[in-house]
Protein backbone atom coordinates (compact mmCIF):
# COMPACT_ATOMS: atom_id res chain seq x y z
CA UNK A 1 86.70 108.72 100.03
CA UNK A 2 87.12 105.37 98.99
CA UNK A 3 90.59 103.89 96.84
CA UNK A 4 91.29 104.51 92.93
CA UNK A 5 91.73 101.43 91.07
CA UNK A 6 95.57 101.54 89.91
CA UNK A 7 95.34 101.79 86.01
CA UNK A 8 98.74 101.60 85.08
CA UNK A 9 101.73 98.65 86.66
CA UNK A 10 103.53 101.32 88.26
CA UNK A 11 101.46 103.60 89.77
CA UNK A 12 101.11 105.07 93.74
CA UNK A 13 97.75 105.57 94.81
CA UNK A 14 97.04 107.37 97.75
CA UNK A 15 93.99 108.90 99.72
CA UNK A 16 93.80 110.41 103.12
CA UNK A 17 90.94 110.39 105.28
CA UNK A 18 90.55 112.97 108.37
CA UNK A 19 87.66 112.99 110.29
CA UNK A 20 85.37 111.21 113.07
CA UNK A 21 86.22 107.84 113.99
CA UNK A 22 82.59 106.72 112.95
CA UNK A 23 82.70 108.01 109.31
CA UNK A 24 86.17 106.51 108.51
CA UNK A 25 84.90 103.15 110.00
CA UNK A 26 82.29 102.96 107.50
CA UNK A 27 84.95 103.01 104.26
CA UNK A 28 87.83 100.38 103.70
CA UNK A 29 90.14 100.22 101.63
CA UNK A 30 89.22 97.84 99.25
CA UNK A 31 89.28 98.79 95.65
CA UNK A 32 92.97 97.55 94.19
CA UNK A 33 93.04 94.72 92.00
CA UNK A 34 94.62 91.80 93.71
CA UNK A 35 93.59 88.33 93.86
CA UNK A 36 90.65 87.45 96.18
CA UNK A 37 93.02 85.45 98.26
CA UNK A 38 95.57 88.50 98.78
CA UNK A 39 92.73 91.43 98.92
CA UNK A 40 92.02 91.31 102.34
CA UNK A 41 95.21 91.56 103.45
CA UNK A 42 95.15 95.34 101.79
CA UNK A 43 91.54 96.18 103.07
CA UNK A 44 93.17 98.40 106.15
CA UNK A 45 90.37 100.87 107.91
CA UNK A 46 91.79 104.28 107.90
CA UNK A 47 90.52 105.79 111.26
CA UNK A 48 90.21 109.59 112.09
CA UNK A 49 93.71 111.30 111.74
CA UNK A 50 95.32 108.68 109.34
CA UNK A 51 95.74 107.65 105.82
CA UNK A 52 96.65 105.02 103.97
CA UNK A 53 97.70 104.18 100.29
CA UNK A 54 99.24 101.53 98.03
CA UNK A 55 101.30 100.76 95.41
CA UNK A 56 101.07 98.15 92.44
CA UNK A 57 104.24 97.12 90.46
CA UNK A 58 104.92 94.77 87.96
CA UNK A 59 108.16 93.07 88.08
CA UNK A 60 109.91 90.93 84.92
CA UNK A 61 110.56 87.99 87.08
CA UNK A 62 108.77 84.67 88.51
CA UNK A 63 107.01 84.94 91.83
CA UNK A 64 109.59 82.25 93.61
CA UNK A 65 112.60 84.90 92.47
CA UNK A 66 111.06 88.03 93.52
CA UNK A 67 109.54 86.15 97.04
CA UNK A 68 113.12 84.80 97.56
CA UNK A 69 114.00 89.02 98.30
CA UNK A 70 110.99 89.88 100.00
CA UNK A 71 110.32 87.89 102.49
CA UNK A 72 113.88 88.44 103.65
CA UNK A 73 112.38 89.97 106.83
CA UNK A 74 116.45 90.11 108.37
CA UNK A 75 117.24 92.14 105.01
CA UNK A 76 115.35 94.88 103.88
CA UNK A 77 118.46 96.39 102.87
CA UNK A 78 118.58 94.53 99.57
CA UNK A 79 115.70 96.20 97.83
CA UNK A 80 115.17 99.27 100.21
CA UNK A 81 117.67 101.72 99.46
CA UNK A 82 116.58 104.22 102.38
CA UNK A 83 117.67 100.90 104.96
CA UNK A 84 121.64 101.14 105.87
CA UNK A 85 121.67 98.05 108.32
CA UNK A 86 119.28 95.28 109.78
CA UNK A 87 119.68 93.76 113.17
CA UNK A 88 116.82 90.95 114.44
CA UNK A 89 116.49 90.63 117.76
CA UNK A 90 116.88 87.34 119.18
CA UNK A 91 117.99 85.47 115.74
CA UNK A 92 115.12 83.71 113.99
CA UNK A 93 112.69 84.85 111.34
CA UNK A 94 109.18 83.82 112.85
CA UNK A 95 106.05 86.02 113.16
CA UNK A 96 106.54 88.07 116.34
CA UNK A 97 110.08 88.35 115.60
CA UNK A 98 111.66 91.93 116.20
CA UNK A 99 114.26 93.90 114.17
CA UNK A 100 115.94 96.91 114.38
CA UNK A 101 116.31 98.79 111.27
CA UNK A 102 118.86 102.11 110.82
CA UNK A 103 118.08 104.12 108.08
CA UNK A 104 120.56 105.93 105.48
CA UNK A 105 121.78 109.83 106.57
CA UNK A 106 119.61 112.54 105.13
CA UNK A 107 115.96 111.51 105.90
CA UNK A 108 114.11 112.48 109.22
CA UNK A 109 114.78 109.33 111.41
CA UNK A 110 117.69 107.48 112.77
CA UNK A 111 116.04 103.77 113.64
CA UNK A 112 113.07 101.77 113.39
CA UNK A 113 112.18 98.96 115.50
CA UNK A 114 109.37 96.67 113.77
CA UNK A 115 107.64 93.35 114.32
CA UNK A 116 106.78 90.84 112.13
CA UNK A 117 102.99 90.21 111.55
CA UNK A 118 102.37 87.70 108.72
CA UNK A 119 104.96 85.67 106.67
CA UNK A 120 102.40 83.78 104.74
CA UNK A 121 105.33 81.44 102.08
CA UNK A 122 101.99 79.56 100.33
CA UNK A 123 100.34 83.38 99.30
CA UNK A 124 103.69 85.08 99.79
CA UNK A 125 102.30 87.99 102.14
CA UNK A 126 104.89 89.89 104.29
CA UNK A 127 103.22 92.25 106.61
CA UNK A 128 105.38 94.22 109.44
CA UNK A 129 104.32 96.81 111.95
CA UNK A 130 106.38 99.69 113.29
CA UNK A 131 106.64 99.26 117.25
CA UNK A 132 109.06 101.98 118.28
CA UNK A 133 112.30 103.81 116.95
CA UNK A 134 113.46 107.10 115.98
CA UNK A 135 110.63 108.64 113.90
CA UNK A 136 107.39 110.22 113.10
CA UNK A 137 105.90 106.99 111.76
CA UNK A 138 102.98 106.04 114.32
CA UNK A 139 100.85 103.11 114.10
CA UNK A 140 102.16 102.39 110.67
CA UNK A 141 101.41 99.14 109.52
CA UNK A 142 102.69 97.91 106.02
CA UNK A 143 101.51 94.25 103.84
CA UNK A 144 103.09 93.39 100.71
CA UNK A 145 101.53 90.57 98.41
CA UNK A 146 102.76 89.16 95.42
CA UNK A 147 100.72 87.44 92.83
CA UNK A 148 101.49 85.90 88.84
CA UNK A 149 101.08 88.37 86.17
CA UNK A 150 97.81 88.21 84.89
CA UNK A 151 99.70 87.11 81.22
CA UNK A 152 101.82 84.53 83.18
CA UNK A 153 104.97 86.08 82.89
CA UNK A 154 106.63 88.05 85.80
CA UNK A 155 105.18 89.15 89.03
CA UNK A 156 103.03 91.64 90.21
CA UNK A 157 103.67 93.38 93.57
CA UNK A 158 101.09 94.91 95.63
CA UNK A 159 102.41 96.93 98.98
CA UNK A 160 99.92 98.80 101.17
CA UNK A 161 100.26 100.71 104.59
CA UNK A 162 98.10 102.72 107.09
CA UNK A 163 99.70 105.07 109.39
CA UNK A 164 98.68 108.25 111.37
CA UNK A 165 99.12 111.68 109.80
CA UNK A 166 101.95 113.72 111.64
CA UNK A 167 100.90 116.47 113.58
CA UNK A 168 102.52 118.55 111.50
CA UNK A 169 101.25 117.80 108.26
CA UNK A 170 97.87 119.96 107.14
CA UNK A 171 94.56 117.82 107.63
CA UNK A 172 93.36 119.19 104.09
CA UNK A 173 95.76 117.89 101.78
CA UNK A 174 94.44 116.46 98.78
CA UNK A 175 93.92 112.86 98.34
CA UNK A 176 95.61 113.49 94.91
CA UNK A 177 98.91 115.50 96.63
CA UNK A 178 101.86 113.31 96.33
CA UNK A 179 103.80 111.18 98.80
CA UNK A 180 103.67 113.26 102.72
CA UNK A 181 106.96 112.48 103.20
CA UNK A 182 109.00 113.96 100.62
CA UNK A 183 105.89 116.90 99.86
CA UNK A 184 107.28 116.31 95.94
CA UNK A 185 105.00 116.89 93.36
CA UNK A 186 106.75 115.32 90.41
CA UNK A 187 104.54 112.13 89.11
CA UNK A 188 106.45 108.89 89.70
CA UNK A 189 108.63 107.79 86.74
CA UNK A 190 107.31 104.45 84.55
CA UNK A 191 108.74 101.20 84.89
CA UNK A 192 111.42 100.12 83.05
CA UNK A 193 110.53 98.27 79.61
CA UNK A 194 110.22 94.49 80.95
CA UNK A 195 112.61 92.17 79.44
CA UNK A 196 112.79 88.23 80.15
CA UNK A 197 116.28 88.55 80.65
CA UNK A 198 116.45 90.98 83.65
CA UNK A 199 118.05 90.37 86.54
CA UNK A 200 114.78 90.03 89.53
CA UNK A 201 114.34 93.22 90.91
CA UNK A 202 111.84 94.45 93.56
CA UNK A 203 109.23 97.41 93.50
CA UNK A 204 110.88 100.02 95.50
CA UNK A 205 114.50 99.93 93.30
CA UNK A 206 112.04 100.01 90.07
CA UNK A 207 110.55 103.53 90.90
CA UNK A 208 113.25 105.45 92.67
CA UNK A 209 110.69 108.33 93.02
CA UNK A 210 108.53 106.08 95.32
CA UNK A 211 109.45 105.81 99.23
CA UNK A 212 106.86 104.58 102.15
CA UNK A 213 105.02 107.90 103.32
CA UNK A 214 105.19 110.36 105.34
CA UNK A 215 108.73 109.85 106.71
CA UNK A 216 110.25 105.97 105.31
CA UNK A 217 111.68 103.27 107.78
């Protein structure tokens, strides 16, 4: 079941695949529009058991300003509003690094401990994986990429993930169901009207409906 091109600048696309290792080995993920530098870094290979899906947001600020946020691997906090506190292990922000991240009350986890993979500041790709914690997240693996708007002005925002489905979640739910984690079926709200004058704000504040499925770290 291969990826639907985003058609909109703020839209979640998701698809699940359950089934033999074999078949989901012969389908990537490969069919959002980012630039040919960026793409592979969102072609994951959904094996039996897991799913994967992306988002694609456009944001009314340059790339340097909305970068400057991102790639603050020791702060998720300030643009992920499920994140209470950060904590990296050992200091430094290098690839390899560790941090410890406690969520806020009310969702199904307590902590997530997670490991930087890329921090690429020429492409500006931030990739982490999920190592341990208090969760249901396993092998989740998430990349974000920013690239110029394709008019010049503002930023476009491209985050992806693969991750096993929880045991507890049904093996036949639509690839057009909505986000595992929160089993809503509302459709995400639009973006706000973009406006040269607004203050740089990343893709998960933008769409409160959206959060990283099934259960967010």
């Amino acid at each position: 079941m291969p990826c639907i091109v985003p058609t909109k600048p703020t839209v979640q696309m998701q698809h699940q695949r359950v089934g033999s290792a074999a078949a989901a080995a012969a389908e990537r993920c490969t069919a959002h529009e980012v630039p040919e530098e960026v793409a592979r870094h969102h072609e994951h290979s959904a094996g039996a058991g897991q799913c994967c899906s992306a988002v694609v947001q456009a944001v009314s600020a340059p790339v340097s300003a909305v970068w400057s946020v991102v790639r603050r691997f020791d702060a998720p906090q300030s643009y992920k509003r499920f994140v209470r506190s950060c904590h990296v292990i050992g200091g430094g922000v290098h690839v390899g690094a560790l941090r410890e991240v406690r969520v806020v009350s009310g969702l199904p986890a307590a902590t997530s401990r997670e490991r930087l993979e890329i921090l690429d500041e020429e492409r500006h790709v931030l990739s982490f994986r999920v190592v341990g914690g208090d969760h249901r997240l396993a092998n989740y693996r998430s990349v974000t990429t920013l690239h110029a708007a394709p008019d010049g002005e503002g930023t476009v925002v491209v985050e992806s993930y693969v991750v096993d489905v929880p045991p507890a979640t049904p093996a036949t739910t639509p690839a057009s169901s909505s986000t595992p984690s929160s089993a809503a079926t509302s459709t995400p709200s639009p973006a706000p009207p973009r406006s040269s004058t607004s203050t740089p704000t990343p893709p998960h504040l933008q769409n409160p409906n959206f959060t990283p499925p099934p259960n967010p770290l």
